[in-house]
PDB file of N, CA and C in Angstrom:
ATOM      1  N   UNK A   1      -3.696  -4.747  33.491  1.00  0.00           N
ATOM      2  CA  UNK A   1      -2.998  -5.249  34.650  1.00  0.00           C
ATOM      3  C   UNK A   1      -1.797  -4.348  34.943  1.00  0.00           C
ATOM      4  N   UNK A   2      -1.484  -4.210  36.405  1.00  0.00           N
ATOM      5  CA  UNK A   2      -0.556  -3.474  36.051  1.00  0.00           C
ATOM      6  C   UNK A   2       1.007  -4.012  36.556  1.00  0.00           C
ATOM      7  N   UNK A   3       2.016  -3.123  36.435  1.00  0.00           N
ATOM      8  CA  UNK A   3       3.614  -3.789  36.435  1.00  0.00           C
ATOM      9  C   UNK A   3       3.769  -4.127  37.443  1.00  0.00           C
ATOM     10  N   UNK A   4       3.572  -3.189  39.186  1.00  0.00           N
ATOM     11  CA  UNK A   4       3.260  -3.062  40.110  1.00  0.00           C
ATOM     12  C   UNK A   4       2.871  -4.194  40.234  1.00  0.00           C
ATOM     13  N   UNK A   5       3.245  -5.067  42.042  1.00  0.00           N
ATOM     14  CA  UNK A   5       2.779  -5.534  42.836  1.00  0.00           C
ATOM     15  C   UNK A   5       2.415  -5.363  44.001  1.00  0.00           C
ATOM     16  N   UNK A   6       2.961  -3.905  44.412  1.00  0.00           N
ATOM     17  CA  UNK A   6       2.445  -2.661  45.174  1.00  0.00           C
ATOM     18  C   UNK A   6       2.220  -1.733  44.664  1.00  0.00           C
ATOM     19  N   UNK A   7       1.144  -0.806  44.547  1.00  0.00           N
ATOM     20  CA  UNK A   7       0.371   0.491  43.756  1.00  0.00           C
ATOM     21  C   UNK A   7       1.414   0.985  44.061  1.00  0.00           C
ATOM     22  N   UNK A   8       1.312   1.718  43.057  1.00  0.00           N
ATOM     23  CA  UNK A   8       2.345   3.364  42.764  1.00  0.00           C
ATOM     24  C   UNK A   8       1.296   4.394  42.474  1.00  0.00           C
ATOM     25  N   UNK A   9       1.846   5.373  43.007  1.00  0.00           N
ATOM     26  CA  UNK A   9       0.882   6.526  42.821  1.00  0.00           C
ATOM     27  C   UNK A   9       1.906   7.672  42.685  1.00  0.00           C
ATOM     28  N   UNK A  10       1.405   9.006  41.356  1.00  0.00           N
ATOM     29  CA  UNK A  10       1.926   9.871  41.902  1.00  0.00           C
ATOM     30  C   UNK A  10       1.308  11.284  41.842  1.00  0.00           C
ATOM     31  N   UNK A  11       1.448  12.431  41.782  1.00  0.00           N
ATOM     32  CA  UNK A  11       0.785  13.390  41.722  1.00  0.00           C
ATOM     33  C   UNK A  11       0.991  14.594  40.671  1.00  0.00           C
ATOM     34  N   UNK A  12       1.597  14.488  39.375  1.00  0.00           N
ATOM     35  CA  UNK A  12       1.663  15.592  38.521  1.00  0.00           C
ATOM     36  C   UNK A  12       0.648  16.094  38.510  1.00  0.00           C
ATOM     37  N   UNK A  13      -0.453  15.854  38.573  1.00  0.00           N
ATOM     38  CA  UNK A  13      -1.695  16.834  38.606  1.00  0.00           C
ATOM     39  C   UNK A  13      -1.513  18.112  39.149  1.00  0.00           C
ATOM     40  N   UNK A  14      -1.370  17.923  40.405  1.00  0.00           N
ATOM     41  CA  UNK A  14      -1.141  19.056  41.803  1.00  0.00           C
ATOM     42  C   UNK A  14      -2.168  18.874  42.259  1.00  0.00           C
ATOM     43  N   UNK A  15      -3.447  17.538  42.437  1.00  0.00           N
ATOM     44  CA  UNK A  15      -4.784  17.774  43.119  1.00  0.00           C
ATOM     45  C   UNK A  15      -4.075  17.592  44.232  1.00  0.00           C
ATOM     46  N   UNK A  16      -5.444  17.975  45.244  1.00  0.00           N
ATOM     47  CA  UNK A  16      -5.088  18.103  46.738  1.00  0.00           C
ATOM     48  C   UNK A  16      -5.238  16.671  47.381  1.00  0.00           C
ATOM     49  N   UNK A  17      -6.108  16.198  46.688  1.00  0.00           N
ATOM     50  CA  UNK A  17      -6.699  14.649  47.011  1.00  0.00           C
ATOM     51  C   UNK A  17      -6.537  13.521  46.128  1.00  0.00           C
ATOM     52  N   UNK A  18      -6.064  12.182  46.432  1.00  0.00           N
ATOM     53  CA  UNK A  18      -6.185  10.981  45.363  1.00  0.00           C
ATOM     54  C   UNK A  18      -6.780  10.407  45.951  1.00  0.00           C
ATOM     55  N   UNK A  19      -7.746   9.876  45.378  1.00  0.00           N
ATOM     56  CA  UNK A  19      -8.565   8.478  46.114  1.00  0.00           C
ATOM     57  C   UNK A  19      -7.865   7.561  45.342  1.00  0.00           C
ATOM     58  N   UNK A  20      -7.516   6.264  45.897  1.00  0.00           N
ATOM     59  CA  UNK A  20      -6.986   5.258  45.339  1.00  0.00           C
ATOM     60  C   UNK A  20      -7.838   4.026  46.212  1.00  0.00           C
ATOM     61  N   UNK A  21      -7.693   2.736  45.535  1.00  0.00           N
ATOM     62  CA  UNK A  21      -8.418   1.173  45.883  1.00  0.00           C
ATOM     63  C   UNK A  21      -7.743   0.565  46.871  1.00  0.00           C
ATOM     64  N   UNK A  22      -6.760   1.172  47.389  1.00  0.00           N
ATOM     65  CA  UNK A  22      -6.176   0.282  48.522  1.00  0.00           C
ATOM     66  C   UNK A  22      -5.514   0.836  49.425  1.00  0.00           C
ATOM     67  N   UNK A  23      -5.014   0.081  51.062  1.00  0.00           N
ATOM     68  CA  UNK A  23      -4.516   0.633  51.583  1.00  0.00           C
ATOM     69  C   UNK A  23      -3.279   0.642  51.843  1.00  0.00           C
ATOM     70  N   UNK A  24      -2.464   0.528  51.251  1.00  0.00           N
ATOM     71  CA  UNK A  24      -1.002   0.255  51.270  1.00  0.00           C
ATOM     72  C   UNK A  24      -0.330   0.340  50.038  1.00  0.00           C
ATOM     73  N   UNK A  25       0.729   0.991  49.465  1.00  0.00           N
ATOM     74  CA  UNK A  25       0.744   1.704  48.443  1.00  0.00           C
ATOM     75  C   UNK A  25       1.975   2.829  48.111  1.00  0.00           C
ATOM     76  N   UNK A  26       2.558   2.742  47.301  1.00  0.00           N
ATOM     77  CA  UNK A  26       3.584   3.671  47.299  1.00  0.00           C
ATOM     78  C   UNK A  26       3.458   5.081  46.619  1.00  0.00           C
ATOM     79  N   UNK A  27       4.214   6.086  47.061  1.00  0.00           N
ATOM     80  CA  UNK A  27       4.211   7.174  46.847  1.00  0.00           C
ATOM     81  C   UNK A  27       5.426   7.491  45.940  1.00  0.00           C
ATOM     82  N   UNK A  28       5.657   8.185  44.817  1.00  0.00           N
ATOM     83  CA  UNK A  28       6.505   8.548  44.116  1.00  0.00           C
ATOM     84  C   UNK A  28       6.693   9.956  44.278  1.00  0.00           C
ATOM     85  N   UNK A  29       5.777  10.973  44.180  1.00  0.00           N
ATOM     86  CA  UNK A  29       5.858  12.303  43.975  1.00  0.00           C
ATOM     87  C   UNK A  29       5.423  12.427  42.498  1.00  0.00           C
ATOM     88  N   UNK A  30       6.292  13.441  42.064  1.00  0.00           N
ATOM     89  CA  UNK A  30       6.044  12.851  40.401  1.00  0.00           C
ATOM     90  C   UNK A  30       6.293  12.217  39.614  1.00  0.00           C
ATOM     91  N   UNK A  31       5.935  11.638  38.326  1.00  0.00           N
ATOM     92  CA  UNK A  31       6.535  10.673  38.026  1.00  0.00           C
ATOM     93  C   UNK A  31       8.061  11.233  37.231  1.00  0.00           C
ATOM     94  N   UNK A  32       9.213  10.236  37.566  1.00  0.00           N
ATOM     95  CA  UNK A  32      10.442   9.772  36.812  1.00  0.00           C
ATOM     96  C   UNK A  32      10.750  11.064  35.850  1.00  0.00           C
ATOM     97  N   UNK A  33      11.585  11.439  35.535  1.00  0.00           N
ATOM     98  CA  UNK A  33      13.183  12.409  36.812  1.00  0.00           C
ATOM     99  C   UNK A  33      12.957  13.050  37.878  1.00  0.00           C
ATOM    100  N   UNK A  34      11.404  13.529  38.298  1.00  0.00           N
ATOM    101  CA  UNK A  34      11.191  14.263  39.331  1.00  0.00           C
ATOM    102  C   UNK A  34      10.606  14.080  40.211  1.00  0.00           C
ATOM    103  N   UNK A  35      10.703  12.497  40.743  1.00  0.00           N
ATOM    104  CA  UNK A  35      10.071  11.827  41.832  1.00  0.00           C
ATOM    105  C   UNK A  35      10.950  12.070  42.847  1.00  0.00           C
ATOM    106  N   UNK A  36      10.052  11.913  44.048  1.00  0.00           N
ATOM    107  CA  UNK A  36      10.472  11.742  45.597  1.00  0.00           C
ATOM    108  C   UNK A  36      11.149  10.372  45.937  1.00  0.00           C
ATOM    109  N   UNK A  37      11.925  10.531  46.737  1.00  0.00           N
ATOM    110  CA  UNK A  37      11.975   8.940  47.535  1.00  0.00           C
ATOM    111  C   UNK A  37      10.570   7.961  47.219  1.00  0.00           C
ATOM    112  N   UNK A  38      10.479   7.234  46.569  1.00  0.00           N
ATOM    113  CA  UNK A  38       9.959   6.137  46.428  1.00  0.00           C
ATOM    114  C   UNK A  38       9.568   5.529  47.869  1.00  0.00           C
ATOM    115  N   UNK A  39       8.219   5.889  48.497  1.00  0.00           N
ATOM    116  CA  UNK A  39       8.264   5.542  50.171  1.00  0.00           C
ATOM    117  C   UNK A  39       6.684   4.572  50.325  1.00  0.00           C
ATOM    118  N   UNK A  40       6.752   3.593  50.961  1.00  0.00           N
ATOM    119  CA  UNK A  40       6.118   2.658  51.091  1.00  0.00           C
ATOM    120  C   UNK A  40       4.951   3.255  52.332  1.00  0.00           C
ATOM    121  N   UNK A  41       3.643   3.247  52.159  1.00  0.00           N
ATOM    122  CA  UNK A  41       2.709   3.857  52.874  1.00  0.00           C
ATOM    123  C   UNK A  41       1.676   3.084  53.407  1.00  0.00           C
ATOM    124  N   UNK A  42       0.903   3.006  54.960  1.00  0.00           N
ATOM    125  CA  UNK A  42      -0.231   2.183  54.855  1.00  0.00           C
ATOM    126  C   UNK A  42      -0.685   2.948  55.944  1.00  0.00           C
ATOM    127  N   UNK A  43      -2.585   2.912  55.244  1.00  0.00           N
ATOM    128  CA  UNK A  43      -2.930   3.730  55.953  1.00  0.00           C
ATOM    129  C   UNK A  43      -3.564   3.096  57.470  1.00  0.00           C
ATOM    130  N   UNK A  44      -3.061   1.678  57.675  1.00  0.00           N
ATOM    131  CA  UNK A  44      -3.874   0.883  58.791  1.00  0.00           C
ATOM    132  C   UNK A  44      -5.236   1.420  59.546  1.00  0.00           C
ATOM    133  N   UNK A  45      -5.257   1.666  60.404  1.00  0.00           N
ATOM    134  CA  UNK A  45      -7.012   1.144  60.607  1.00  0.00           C
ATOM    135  C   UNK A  45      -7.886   2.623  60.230  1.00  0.00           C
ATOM    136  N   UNK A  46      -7.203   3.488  59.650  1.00  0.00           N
ATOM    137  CA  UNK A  46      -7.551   5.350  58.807  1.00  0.00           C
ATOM    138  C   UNK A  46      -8.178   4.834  57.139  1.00  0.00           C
ATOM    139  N   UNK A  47      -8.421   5.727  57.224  1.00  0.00           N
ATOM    140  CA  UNK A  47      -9.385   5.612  55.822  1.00  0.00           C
ATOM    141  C   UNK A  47      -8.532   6.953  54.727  1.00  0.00           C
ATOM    142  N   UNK A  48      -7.646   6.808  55.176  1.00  0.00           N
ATOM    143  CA  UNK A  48      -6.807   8.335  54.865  1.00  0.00           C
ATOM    144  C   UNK A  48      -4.821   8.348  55.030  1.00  0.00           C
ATOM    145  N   UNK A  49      -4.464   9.078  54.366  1.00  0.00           N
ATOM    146  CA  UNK A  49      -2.669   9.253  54.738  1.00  0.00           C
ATOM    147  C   UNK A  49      -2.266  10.545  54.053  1.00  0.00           C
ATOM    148  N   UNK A  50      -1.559  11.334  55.061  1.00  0.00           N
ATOM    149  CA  UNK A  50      -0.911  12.439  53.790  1.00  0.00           C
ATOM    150  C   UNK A  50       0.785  11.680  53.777  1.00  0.00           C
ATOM    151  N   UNK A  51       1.716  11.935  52.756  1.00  0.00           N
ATOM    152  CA  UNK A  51       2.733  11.375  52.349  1.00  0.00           C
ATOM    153  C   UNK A  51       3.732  12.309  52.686  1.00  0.00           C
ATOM    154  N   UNK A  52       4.413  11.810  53.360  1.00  0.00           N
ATOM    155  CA  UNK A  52       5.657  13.191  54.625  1.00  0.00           C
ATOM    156  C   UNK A  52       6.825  13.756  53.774  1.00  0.00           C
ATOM    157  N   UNK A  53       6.922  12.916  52.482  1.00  0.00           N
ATOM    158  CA  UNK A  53       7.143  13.928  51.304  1.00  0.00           C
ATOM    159  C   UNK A  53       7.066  15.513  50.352  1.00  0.00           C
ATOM    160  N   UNK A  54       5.497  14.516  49.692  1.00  0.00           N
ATOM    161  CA  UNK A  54       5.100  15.767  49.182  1.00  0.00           C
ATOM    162  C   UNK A  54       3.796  16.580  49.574  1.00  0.00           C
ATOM    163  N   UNK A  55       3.346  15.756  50.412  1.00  0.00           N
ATOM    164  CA  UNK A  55       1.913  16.244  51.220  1.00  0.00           C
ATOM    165  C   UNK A  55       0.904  16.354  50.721  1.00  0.00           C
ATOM    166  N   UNK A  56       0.904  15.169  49.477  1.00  0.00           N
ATOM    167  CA  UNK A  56      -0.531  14.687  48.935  1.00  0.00           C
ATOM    168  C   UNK A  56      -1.284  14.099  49.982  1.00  0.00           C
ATOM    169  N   UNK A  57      -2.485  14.025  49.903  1.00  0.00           N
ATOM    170  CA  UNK A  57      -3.339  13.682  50.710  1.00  0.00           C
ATOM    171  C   UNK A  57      -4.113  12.031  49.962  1.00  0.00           C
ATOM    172  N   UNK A  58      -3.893  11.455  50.056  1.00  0.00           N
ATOM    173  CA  UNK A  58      -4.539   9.775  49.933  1.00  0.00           C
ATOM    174  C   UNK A  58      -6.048   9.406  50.461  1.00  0.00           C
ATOM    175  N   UNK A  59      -7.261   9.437  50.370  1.00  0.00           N
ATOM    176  CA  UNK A  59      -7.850   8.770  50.129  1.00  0.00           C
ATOM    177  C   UNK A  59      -8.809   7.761  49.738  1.00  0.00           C
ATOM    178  N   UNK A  60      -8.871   6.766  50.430  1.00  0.00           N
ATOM    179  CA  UNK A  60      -9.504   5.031  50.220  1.00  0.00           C
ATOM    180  C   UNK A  60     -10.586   5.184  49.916  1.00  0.00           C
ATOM    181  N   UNK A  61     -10.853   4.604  48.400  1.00  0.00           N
ATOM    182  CA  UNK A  61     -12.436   4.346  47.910  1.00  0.00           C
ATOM    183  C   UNK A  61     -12.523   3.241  47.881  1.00  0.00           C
ATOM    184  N   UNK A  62     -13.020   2.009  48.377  1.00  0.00           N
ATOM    185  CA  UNK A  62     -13.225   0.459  47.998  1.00  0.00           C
ATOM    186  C   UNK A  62     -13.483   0.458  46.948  1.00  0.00           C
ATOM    187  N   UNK A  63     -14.346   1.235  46.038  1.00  0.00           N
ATOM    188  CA  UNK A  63     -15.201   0.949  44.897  1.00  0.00           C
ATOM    189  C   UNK A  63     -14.035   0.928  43.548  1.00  0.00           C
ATOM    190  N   UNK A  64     -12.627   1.668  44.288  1.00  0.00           N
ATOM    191  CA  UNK A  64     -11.545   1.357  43.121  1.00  0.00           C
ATOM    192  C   UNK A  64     -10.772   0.056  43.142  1.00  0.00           C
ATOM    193  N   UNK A  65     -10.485  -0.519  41.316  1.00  0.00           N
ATOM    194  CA  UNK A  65      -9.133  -1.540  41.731  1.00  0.00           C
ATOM    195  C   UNK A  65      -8.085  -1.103  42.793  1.00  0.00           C
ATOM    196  N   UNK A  66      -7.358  -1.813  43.469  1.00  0.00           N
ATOM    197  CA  UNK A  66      -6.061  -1.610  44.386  1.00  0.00           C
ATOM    198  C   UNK A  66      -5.049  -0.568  43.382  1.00  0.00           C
ATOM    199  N   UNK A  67      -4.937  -0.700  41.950  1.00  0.00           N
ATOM    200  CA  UNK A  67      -3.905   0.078  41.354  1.00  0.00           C
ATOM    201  C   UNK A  67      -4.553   1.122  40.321  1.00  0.00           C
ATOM    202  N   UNK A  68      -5.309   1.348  41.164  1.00  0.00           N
ATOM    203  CA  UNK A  68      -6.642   2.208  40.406  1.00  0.00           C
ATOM    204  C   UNK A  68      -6.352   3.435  41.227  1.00  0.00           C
ATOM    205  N   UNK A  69      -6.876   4.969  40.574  1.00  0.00           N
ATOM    206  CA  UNK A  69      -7.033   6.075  41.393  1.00  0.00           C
ATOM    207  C   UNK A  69      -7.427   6.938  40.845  1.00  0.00           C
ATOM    208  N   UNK A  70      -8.029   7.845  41.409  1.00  0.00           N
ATOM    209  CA  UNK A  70      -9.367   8.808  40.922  1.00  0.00           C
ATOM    210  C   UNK A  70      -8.549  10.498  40.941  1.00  0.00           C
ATOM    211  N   UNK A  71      -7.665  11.008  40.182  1.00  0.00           N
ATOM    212  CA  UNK A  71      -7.775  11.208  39.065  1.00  0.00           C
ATOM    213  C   UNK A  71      -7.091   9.557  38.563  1.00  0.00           C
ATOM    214  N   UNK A  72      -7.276   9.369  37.514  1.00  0.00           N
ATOM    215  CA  UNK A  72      -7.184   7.954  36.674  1.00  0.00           C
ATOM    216  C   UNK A  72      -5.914   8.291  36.281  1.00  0.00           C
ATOM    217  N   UNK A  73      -5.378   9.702  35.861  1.00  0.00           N
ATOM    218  CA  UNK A  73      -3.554   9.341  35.336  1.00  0.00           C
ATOM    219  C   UNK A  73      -2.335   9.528  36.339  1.00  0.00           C
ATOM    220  N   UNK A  74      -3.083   9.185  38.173  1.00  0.00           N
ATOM    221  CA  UNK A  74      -2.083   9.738  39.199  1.00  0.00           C
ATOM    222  C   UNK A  74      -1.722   7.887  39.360  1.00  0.00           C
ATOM    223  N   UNK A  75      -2.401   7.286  39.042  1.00  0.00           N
ATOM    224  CA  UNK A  75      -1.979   5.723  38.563  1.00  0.00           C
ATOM    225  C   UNK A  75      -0.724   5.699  38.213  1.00  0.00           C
ATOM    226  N   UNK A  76       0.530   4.836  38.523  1.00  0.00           N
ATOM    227  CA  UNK A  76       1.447   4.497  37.830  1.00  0.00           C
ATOM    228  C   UNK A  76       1.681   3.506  37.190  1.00  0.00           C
ATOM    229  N   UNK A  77       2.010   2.997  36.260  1.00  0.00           N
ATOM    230  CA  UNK A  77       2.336   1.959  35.706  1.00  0.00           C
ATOM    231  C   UNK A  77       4.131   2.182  35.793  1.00  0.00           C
ATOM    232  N   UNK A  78       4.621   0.776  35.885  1.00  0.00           N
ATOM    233  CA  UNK A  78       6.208   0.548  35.763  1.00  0.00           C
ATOM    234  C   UNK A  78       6.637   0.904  34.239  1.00  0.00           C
ATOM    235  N   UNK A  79       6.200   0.919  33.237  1.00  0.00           N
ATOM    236  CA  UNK A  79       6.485   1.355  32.096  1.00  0.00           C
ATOM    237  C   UNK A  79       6.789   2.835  31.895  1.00  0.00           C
ATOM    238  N   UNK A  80       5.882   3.530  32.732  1.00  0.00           N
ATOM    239  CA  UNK A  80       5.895   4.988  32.908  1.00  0.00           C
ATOM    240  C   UNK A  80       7.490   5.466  33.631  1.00  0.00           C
ATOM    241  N   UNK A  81       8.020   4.968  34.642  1.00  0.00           N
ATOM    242  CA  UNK A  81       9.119   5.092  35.540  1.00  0.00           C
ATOM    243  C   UNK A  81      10.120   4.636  34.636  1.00  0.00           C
ATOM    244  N   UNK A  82      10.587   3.870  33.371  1.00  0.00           N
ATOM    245  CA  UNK A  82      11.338   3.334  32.919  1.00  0.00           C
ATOM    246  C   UNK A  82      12.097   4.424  32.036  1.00  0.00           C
TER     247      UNK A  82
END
């Protein structure tokens, strides 16, 4: 389960793409000391969002949990940010 009651997502990877389970969802950048503004995102009636941050590209697989995302460690958990 996760800490989140809105997904967190962030991108240390450097992929170009996250698919994540939902559409609304926050963006960190990377995770904690070197995150972005913490910015609240929805991709309304798009199947897609890039983040006016860091210019990850977001998206929507139904087939994931809401705090789920494909790479699996661009997931945040609140424990991670602490």
């Amino acid at each position: 389960m996760s800490d989140h009651v809105v997904p967190h997502f962030h991108n240390d990877p450097g992929v170009p793409v996250i698919e994540i389970g939902t559409k609304e969802f926050m963006c960190v950048g990377s995770t904690p000391p070197y995150d972005h503004p913490h910015v609240f995102l929805d991709m309304g009636d798009a199947n897609e969002i890039i983040c006016p941050y860091c210019s990850t590209l977001y998206r929507l697989d139904r087939k994931l949990d809401a705090h789920a995302a494909r790479p699996a460690e661009c997931a945040l958990a609140l424990s991670a940010a602490a």
